[in-house]
C-alpha atoms as a PDB file:
ATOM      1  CA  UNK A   1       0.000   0.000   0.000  1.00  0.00           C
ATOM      2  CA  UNK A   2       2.684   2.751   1.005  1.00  0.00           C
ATOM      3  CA  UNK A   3       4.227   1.876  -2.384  1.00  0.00           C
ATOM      4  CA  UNK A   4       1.270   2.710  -4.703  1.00  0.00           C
ATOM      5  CA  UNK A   5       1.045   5.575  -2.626  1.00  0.00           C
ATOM      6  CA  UNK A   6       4.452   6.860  -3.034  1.00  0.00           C
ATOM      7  CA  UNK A   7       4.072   6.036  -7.209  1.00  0.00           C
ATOM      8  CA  UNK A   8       0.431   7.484  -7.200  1.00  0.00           C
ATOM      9  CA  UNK A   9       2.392  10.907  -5.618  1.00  0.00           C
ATOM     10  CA  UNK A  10       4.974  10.797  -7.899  1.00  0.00           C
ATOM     11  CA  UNK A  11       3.157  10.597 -10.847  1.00  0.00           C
ATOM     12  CA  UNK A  12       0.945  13.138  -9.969  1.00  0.00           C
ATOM     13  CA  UNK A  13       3.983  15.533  -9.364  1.00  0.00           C
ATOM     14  CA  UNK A  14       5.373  14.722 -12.630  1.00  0.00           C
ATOM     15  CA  UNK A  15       2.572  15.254 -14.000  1.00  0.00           C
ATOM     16  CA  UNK A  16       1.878  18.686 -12.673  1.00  0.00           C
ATOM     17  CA  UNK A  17       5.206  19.642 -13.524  1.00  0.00           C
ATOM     18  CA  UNK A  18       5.211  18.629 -17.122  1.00  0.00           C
ATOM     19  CA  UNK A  19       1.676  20.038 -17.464  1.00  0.00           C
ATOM     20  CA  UNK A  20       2.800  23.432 -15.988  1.00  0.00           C
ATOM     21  CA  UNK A  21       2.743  26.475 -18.236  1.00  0.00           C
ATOM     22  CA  UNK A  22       6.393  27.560 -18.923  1.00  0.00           C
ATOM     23  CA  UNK A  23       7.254  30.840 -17.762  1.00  0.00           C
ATOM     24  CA  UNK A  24      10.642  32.759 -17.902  1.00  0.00           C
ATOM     25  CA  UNK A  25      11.587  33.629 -14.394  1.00  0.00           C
ATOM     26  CA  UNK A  26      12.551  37.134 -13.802  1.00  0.00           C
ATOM     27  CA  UNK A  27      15.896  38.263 -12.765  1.00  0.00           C
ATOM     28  CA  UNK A  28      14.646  42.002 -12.107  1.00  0.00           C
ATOM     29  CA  UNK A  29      14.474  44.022  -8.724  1.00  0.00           C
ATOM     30  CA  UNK A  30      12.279  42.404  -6.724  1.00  0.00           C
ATOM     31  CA  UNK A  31      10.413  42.888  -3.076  1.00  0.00           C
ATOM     32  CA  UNK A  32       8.907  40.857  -1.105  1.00  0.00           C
ATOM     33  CA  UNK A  33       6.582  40.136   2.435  1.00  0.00           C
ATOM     34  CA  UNK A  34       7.769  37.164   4.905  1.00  0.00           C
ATOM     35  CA  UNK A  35       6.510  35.370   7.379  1.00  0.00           C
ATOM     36  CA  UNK A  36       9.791  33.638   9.648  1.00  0.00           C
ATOM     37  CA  UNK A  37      10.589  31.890  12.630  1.00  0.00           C
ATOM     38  CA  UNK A  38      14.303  31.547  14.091  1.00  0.00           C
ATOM     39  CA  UNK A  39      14.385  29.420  16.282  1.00  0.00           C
ATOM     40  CA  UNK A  40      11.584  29.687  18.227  1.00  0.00           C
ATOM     41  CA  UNK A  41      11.197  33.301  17.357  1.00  0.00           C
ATOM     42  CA  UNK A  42       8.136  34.074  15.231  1.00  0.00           C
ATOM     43  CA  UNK A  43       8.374  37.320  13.019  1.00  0.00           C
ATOM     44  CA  UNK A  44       7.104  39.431   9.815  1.00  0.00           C
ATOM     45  CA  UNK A  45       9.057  41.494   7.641  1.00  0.00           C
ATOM     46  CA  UNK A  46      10.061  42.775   4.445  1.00  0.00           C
ATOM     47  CA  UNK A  47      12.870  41.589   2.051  1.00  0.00           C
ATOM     48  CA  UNK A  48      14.601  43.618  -1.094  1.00  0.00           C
ATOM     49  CA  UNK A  49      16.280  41.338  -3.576  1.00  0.00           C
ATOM     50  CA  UNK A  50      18.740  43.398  -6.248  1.00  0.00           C
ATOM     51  CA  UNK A  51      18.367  42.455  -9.763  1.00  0.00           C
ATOM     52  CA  UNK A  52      20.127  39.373 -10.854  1.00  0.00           C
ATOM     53  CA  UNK A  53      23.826  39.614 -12.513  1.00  0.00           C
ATOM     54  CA  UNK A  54      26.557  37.065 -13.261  1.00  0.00           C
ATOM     55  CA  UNK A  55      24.613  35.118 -16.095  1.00  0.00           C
ATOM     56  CA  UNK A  56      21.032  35.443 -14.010  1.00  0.00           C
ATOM     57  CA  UNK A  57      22.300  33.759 -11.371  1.00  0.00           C
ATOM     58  CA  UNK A  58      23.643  36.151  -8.176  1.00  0.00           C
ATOM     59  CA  UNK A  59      21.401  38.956  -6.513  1.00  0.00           C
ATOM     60  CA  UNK A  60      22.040  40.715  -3.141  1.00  0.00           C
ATOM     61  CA  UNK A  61      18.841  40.239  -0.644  1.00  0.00           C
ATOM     62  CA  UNK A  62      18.451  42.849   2.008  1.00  0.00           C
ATOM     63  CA  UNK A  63      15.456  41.411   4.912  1.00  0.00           C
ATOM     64  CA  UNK A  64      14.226  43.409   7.708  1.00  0.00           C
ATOM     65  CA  UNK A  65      11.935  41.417  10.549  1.00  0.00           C
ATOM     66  CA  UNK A  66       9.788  42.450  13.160  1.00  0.00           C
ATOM     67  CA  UNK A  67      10.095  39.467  15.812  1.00  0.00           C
ATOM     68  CA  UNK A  68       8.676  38.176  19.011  1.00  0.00           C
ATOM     69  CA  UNK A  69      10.564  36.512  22.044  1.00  0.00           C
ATOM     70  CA  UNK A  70       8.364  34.291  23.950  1.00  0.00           C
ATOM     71  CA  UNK A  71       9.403  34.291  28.032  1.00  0.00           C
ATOM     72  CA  UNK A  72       7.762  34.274  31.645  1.00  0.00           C
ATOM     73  CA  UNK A  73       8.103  37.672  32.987  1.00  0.00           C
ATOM     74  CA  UNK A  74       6.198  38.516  36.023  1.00  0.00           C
ATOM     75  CA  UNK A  75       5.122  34.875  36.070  1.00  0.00           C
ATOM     76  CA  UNK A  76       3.032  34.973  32.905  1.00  0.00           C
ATOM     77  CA  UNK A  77       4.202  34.032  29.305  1.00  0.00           C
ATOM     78  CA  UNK A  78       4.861  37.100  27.374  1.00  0.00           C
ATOM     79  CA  UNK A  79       5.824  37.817  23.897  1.00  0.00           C
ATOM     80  CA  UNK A  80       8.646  40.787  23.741  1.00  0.00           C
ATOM     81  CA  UNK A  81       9.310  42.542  19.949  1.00  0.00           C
ATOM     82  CA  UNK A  82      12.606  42.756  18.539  1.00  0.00           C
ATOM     83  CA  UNK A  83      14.205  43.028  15.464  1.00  0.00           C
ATOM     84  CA  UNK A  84      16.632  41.796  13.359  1.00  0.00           C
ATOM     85  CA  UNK A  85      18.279  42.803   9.347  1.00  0.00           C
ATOM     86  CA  UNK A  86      19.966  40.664   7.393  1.00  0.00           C
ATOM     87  CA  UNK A  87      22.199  41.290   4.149  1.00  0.00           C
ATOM     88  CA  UNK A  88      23.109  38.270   1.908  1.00  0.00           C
ATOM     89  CA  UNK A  89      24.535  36.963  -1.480  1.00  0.00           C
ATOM     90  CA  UNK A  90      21.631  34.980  -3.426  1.00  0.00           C
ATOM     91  CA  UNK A  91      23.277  32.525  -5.316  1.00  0.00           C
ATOM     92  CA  UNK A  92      20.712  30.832  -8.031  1.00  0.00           C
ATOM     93  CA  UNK A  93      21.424  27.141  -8.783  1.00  0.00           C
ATOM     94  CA  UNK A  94      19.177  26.660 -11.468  1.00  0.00           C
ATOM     95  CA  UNK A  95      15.141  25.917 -12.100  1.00  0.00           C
ATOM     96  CA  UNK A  96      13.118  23.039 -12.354  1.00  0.00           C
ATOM     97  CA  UNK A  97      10.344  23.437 -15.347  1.00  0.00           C
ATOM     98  CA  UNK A  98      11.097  26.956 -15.531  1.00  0.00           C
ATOM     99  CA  UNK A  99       8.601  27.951 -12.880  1.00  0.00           C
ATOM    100  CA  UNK A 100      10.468  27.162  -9.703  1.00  0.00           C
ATOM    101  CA  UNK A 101      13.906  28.475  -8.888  1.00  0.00           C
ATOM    102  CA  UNK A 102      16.619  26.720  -6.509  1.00  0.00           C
ATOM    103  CA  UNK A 103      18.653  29.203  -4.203  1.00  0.00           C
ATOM    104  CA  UNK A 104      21.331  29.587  -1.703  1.00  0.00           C
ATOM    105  CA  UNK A 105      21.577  32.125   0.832  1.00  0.00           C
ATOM    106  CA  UNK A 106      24.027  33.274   2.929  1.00  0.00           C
ATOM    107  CA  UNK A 107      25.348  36.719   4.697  1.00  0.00           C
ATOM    108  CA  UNK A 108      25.498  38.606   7.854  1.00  0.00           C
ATOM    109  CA  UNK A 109      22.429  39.209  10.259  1.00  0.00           C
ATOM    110  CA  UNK A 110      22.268  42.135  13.292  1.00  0.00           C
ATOM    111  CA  UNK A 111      19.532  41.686  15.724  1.00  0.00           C
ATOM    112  CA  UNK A 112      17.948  44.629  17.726  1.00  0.00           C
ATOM    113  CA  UNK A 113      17.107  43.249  21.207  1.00  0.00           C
ATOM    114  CA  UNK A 114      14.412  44.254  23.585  1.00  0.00           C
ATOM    115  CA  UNK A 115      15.493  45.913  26.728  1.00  0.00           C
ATOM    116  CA  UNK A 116      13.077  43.075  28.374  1.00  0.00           C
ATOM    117  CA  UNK A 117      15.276  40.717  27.705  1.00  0.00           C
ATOM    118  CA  UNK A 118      18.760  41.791  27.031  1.00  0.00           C
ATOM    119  CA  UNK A 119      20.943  43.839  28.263  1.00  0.00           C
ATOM    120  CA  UNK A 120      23.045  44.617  24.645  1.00  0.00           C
ATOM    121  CA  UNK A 121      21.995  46.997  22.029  1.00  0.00           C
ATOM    122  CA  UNK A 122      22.620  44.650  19.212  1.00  0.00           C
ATOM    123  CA  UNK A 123      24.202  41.275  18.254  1.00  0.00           C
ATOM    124  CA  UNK A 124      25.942  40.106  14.937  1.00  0.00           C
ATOM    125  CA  UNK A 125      25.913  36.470  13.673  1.00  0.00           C
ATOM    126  CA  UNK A 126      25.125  34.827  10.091  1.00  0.00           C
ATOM    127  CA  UNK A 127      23.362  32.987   8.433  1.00  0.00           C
ATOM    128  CA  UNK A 128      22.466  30.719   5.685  1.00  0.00           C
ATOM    129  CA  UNK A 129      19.443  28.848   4.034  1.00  0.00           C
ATOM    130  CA  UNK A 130      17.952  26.814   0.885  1.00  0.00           C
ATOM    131  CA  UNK A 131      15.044  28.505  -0.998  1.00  0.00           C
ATOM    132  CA  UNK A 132      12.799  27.256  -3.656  1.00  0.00           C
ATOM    133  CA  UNK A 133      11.044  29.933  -5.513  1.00  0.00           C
ATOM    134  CA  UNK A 134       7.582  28.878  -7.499  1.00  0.00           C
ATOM    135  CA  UNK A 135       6.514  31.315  -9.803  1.00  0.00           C
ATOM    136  CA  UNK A 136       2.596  31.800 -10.635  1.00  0.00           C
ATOM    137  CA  UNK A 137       3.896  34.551 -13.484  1.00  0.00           C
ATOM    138  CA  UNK A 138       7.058  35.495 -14.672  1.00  0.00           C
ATOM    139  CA  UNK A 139       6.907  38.598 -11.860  1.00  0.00           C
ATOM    140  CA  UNK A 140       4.954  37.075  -9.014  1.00  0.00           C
ATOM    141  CA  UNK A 141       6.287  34.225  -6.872  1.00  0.00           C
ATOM    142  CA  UNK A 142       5.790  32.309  -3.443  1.00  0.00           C
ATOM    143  CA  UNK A 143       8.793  31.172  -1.655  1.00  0.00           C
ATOM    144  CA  UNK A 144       9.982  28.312   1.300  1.00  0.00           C
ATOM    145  CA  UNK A 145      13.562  28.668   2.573  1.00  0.00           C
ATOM    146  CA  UNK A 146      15.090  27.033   5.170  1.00  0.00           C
ATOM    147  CA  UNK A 147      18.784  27.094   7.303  1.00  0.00           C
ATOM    148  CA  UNK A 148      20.535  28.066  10.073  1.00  0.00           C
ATOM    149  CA  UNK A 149      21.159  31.390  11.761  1.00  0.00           C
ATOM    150  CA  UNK A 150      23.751  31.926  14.537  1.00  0.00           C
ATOM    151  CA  UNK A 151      24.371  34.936  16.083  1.00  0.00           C
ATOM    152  CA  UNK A 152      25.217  34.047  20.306  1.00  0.00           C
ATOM    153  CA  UNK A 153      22.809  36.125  21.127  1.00  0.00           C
ATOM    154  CA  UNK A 154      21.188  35.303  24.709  1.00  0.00           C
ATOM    155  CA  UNK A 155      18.438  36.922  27.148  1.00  0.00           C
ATOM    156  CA  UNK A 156      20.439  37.810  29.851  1.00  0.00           C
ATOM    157  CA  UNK A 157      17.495  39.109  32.102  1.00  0.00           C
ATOM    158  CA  UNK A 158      16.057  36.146  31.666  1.00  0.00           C
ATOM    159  CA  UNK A 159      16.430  33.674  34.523  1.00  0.00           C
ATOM    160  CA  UNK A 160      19.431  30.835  32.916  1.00  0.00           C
ATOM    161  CA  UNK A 161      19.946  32.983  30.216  1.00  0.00           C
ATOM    162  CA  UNK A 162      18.300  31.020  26.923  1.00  0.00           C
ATOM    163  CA  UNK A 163      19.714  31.783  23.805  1.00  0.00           C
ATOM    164  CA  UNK A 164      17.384  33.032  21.190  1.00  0.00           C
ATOM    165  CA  UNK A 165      17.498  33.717  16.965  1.00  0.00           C
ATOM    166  CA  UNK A 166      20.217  30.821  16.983  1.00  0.00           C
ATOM    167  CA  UNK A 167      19.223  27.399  15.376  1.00  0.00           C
ATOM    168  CA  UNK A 168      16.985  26.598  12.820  1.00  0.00           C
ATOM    169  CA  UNK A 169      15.531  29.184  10.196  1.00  0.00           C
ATOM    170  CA  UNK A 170      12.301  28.959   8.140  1.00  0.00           C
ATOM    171  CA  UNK A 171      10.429  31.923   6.098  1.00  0.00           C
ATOM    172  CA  UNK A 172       7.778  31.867   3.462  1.00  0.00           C
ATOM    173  CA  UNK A 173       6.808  34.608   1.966  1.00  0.00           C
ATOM    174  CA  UNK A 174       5.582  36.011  -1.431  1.00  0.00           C
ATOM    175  CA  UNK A 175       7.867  38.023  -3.574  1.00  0.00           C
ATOM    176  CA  UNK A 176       7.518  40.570  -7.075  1.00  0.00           C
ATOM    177  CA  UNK A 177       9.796  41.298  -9.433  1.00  0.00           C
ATOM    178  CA  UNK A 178       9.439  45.078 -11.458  1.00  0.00           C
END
């Protein structure tokens, strides 16, 4: 049973891909909403993407989140806002059906921490991630990434300290190019 299954999905996704409309992706300016979590950080933001050079295949992204760090304060759960920007090299790997591009991501990340929980003004770290692109038009797109960020950035007003916007990244979002 879990083998016709498996064939019955695969077919259906090969299907769907060769049936897709082909579209030529953009390599143009593009912007972008988000919708992330770092660790277990949950956050909304907006993300710039340059247009693409080196044979259609580099960009620079620039991403700027709104987030929220869950912790007990006074005994109840609380969620504190921070913030964090990012700046990173988009490297394009290629497309599958030309209407879904492949990405890596990597660059530098600052976070701006709540006085509620820390007691620094910023921290620096990086990051990197996998992306998949899946374009509806040749200008309008939804995106999944996923990675790592790392930054060593703790609550230190927090009783034991927790680290927070270290660990595992994921963001989806919906991007345009112009």
């Amino acid at each position: 049973m879990k083998r016709t299954t498996f064939s019955l999905i695969m077919i259906l996704c090969i299907m769907g891909i060769s049936t897709a409309q082909e579209k030529k992706i953009s390599s143009d300016f593009g912007v972008g909403i988000q919708v992330s979590q770092y660790q277990r950080d949950f956050g909304i933001g907006l993300n710039m993407t340059s247009p693409y050079f080196a044979n259609s295949r580099i960009a620079v992204r620039l991403r700027g989140n709104f987030m929220y760090y869950e912790h007990v304060k006074n005994e109840e759960t609380t969620w504190s806002p921070y913030s964090n920007a990012s700046l990173g090299l988009v490297v394009a790997s290629g497309t599958a059906g030309d209407f879904i591009r492949l990405y890596g991501e990597g660059g530098i990340i600052v976070l701006f921490p709540s006085s509620e929980f820390s007691s620094d003004d910023f921290a620096f770290g990086g990051y990197g991630l996998f992306g998949f692109e899946f374009y509806m038009t040749n200008r309008h797109n939804y995106f999944i990434e996923i990675g790592g960020v790392g930054t060593g950035a703790t609550a230190d007003k927090i009783p034991t300290k927790p680290i927070y916007s270290n660990g595992l990244l994921i963001s989806t979002g919906f991007r345009m190019q112009f």
